[in-house]
Protein backbone atom coordinates (compact mmCIF):
# COMPACT_ATOMS: atom_id res chain seq x y z
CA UNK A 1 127.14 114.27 -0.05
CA UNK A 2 123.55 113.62 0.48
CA UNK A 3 121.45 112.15 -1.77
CA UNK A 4 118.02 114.79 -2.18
CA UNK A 5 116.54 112.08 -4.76
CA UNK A 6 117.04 109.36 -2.34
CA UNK A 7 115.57 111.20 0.38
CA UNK A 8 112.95 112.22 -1.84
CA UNK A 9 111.67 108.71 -3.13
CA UNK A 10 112.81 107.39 0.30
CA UNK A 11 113.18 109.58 3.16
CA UNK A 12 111.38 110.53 6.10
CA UNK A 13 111.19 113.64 8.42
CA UNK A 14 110.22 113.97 12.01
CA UNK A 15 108.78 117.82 13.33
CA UNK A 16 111.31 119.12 16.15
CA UNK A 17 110.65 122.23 18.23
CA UNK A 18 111.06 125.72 16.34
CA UNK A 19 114.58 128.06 16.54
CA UNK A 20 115.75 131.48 14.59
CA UNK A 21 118.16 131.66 12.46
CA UNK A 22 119.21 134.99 11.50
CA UNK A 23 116.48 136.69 13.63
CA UNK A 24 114.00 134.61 11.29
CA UNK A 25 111.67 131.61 13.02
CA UNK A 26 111.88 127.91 11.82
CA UNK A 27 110.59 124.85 12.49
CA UNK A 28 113.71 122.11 12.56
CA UNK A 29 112.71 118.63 10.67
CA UNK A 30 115.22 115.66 11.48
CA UNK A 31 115.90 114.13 7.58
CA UNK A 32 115.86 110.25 8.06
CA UNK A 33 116.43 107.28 5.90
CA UNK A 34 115.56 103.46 6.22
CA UNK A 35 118.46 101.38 7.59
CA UNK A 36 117.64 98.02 7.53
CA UNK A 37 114.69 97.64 10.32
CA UNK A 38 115.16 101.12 11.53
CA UNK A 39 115.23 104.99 10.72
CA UNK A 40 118.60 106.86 10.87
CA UNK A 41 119.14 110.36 11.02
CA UNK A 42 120.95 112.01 8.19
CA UNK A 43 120.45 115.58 9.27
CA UNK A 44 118.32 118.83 10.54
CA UNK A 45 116.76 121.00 8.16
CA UNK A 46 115.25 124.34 9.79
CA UNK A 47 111.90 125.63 7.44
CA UNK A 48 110.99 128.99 7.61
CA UNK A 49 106.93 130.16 8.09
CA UNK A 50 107.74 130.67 3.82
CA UNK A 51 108.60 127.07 3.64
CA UNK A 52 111.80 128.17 2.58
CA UNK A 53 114.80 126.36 4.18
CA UNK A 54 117.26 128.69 6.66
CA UNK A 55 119.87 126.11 8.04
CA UNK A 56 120.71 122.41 7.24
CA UNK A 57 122.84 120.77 9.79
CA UNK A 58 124.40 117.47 9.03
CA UNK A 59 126.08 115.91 12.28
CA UNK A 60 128.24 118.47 14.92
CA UNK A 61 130.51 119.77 12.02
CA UNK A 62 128.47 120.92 8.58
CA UNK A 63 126.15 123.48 9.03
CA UNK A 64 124.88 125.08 5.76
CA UNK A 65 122.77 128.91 6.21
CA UNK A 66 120.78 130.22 3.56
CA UNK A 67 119.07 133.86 3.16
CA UNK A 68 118.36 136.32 1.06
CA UNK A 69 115.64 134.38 -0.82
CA UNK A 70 114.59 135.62 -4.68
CA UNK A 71 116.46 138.91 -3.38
CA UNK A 72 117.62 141.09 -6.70
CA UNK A 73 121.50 141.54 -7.48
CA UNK A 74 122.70 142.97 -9.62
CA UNK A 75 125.48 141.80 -12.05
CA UNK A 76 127.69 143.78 -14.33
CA UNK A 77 127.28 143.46 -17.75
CA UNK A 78 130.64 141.92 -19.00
CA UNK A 79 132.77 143.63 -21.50
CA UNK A 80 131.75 142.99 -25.35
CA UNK A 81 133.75 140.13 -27.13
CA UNK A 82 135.20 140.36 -30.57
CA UNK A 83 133.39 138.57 -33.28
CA UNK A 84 136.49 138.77 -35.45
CA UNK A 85 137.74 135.27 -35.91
CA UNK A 86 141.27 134.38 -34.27
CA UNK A 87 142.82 132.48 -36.94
């Protein structure tokens, strides 16, 4: 699991080229942290134009999409619970 305060307090990130995800454009950032004398990756984050992120990639196997930003759903309300005691 990766460590966001780490990275945070820590980390550094390199601009890559820019991709779409989704049909939406993105400019990839390469997440590193200090390892001993040198940087190592930890993993590719993909910021939308909103500076929201749309994919984090974390080696050849973890990819992670996200979409739908602030969009409204809609929950039911759930059925009313007794206030009569149980005992």
């Amino acid at each position: 699991m990766v460590n966001y305060q780490m990275i945070l307090a820590h980390g550094n990130g390199v601009r890559k080229g820019k991709k779409t995800v989704d049909g939406k454009k993105c400019r990839v950032w390469t997440i590193q942290m200090p390892a001993g004398d040198h940087w190592t990756d930890v993993y590719d984050m993909c910021i939308a134009d909103d500076n929201l992120p749309l994919e984090i990639t974390a080696g050849d196997a973890r990819v992670i999409h996200a979409s739908q930003w602030n969009q409204k759903i809609d929950l039911p309300k759930p059925p009313d619970i007794s206030t009569e005691s149980t005992q």
